[in-house]
N, C-alpha and C. Protein backbone atom coordinates (compact mmCIF):
# COMPACT_ATOMS: atom_id res chain seq x y z
N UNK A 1 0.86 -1.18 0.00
CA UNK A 1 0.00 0.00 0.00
C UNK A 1 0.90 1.23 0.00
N UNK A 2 0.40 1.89 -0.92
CA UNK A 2 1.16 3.24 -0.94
C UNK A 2 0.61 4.61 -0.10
N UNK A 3 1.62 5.75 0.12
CA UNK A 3 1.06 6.44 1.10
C UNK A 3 -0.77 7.45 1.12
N UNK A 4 -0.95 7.47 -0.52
CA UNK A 4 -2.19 7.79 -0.87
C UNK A 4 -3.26 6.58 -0.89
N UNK A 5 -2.86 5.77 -1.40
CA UNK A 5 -4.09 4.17 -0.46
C UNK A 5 -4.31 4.67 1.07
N UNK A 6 -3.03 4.74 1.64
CA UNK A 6 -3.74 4.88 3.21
C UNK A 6 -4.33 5.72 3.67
N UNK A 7 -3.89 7.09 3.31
CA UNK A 7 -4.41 8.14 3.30
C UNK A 7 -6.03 8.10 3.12
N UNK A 8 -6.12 7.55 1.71
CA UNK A 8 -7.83 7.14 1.66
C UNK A 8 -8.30 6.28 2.63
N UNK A 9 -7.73 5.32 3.03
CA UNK A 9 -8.13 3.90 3.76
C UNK A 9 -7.99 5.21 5.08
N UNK A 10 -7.84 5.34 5.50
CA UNK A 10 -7.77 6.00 6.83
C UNK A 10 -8.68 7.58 6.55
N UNK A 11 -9.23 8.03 5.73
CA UNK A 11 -10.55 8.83 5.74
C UNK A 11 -11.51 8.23 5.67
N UNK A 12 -11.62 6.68 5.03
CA UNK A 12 -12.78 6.21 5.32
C UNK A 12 -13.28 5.19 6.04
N UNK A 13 -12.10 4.69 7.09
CA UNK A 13 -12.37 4.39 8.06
C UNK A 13 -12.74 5.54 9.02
N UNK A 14 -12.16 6.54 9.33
CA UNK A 14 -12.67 7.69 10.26
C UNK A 14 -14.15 7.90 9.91
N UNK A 15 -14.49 8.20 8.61
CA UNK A 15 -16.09 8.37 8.17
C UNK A 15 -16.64 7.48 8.40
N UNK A 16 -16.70 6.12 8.62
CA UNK A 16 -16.93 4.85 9.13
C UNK A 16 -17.33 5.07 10.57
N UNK A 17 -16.04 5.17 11.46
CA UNK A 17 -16.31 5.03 12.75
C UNK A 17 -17.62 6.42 12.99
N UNK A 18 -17.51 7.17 12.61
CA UNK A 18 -18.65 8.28 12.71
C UNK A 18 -19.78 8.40 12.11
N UNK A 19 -19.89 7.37 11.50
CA UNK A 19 -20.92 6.97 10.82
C UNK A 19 -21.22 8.42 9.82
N UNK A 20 -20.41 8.79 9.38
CA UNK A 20 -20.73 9.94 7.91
C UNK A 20 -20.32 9.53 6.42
N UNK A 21 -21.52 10.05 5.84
CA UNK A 21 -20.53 9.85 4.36
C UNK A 21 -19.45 10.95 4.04
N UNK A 22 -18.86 10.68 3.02
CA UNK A 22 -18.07 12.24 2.71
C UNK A 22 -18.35 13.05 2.51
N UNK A 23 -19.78 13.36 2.10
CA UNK A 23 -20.40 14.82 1.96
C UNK A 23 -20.31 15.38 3.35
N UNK A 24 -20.61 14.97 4.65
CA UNK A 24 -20.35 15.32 5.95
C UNK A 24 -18.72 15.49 6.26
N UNK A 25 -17.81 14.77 5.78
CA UNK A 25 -16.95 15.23 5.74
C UNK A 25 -16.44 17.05 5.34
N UNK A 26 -16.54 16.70 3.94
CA UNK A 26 -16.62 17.97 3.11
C UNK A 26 -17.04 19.05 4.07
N UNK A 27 -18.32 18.92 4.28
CA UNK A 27 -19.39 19.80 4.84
C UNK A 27 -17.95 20.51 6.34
N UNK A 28 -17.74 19.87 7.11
CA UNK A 28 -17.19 19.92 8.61
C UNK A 28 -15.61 20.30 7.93
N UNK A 29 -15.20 20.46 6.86
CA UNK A 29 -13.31 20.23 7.09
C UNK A 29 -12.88 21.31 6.09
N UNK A 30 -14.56 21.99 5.49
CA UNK A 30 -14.36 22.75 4.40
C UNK A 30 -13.42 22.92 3.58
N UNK A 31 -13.70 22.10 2.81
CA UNK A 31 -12.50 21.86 1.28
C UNK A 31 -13.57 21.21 0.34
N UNK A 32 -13.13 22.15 -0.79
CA UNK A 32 -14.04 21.61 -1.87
C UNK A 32 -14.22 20.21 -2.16
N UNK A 33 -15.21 20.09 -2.49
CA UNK A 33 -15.82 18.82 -2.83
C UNK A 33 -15.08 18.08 -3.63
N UNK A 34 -14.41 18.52 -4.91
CA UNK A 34 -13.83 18.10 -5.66
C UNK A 34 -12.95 17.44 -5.20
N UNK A 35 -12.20 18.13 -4.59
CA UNK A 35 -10.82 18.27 -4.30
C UNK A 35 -11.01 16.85 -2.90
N UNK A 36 -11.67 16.55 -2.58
CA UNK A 36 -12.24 15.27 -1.58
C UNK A 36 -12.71 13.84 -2.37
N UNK A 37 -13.46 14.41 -3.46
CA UNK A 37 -14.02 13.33 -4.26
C UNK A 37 -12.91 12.56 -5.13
N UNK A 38 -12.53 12.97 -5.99
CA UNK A 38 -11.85 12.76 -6.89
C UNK A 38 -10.48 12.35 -6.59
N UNK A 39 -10.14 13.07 -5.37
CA UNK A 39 -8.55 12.38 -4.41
C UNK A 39 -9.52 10.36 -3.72
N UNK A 40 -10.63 10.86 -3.55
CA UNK A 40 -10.93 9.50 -3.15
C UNK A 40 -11.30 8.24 -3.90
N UNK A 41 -11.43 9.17 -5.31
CA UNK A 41 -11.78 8.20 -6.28
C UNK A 41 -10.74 7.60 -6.86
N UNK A 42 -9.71 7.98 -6.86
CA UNK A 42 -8.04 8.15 -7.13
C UNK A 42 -7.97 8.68 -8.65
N UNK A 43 -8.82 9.84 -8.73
CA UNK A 43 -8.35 10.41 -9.75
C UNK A 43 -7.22 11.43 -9.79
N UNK A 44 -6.69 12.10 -8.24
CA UNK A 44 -5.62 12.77 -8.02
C UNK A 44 -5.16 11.95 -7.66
N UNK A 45 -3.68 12.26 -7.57
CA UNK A 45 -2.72 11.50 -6.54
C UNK A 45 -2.64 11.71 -5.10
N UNK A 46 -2.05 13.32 -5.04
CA UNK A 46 -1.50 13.16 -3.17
C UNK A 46 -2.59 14.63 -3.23
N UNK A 47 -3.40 14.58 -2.01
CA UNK A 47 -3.93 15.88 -1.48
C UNK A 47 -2.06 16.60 -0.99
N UNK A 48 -2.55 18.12 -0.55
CA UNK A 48 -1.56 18.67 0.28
C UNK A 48 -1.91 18.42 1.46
N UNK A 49 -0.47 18.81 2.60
CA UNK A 49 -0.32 19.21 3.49
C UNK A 49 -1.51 20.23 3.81
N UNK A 50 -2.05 20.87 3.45
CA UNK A 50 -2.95 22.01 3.95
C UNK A 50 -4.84 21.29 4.12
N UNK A 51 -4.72 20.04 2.86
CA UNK A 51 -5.72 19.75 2.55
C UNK A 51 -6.03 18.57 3.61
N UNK A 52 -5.13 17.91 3.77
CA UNK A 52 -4.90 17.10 5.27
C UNK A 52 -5.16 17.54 6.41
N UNK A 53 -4.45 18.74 6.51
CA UNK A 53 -4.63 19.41 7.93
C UNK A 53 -6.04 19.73 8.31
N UNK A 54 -7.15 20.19 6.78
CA UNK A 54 -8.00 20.68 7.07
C UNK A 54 -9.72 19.25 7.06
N UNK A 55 -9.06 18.64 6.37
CA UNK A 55 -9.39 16.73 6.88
C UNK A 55 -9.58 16.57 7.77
N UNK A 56 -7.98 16.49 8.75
CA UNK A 56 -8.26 16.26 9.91
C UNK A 56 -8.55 16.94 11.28
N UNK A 57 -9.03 18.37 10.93
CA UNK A 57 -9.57 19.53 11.72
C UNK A 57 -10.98 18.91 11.57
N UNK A 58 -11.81 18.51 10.18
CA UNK A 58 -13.08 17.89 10.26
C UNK A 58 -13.35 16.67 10.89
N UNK A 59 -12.51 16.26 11.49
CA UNK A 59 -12.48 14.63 12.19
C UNK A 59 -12.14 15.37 13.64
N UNK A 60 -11.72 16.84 13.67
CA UNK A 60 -11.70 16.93 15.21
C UNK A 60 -10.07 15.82 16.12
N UNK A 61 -9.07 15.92 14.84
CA UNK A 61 -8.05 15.19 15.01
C UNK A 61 -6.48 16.36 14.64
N UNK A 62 -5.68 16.16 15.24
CA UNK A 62 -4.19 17.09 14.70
C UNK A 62 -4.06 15.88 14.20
N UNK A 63 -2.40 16.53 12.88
CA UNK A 63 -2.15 15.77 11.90
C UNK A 63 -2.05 14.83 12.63
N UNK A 64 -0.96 14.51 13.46
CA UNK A 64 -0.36 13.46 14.42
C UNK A 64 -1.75 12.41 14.60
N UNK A 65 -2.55 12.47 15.25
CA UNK A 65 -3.89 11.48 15.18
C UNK A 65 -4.14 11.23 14.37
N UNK A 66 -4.07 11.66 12.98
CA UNK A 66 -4.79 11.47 11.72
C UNK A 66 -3.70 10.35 11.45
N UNK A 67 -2.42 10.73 11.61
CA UNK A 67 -1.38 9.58 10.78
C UNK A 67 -1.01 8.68 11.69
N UNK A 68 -1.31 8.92 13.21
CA UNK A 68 -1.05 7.89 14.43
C UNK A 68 -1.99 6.20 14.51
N UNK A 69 -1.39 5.32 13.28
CA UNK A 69 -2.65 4.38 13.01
C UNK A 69 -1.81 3.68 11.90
N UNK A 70 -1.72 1.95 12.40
CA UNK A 70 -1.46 1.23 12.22
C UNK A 70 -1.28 1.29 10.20
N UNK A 71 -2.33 1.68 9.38
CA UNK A 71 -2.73 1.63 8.24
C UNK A 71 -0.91 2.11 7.90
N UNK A 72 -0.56 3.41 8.45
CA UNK A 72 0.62 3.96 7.92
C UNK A 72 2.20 3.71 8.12
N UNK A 73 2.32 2.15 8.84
CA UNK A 73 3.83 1.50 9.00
C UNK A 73 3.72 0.77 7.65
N UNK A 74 4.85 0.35 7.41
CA UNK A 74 5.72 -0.64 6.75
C UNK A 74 4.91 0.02 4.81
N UNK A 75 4.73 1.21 4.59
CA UNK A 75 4.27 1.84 3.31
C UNK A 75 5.38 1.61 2.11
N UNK A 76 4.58 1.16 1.00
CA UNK A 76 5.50 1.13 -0.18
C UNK A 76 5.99 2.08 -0.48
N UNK A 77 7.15 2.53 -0.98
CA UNK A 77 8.44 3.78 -1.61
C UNK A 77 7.46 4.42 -2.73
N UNK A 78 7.40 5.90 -2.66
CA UNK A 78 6.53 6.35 -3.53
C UNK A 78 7.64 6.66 -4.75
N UNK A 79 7.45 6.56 -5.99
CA UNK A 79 8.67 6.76 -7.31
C UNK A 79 7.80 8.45 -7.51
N UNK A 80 8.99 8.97 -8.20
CA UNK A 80 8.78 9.96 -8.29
C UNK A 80 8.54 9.94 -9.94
């Protein structure tokens, strides 16, 4: 798994445990829709740093909680 698999795998487990879809996401972390959808659909590659931060402000989490989770050890080498 690469670091954008987990990244997804770990927003939608959080939307999981809270029982929201991503529109509730969206809604709470304010970042365009797009820019949520389409990173989840894997039509982007990597959200930013800013777009994360504001993710995990909608989960009511600092980065550190957001990436503190098993999903993100032993990650495949991203190629540039």
């Amino acid at each position: 798994m690469n670091i954008n698999d987990a990244i997804r795998t770990r927003i939608q487990q959080l939307c999981n445990e809270k029982g929201w879809l991503i529109n509730e996401l969206i809604r709470r972390s304010n970042v365009h829709q797009p820019t949520v959808s389409e990173f989840m659909r894997g039509k982007t590659k990597s959200p930013s740093i800013i777009t994360i931060t504001k993710i995990s402000k909608g989960f009511e989490l600092t980065l550190s909680e957001f990436f503190n989770d098993e999903i993100f050890l032993n990650l495949e080498e991203v190629e540039n």
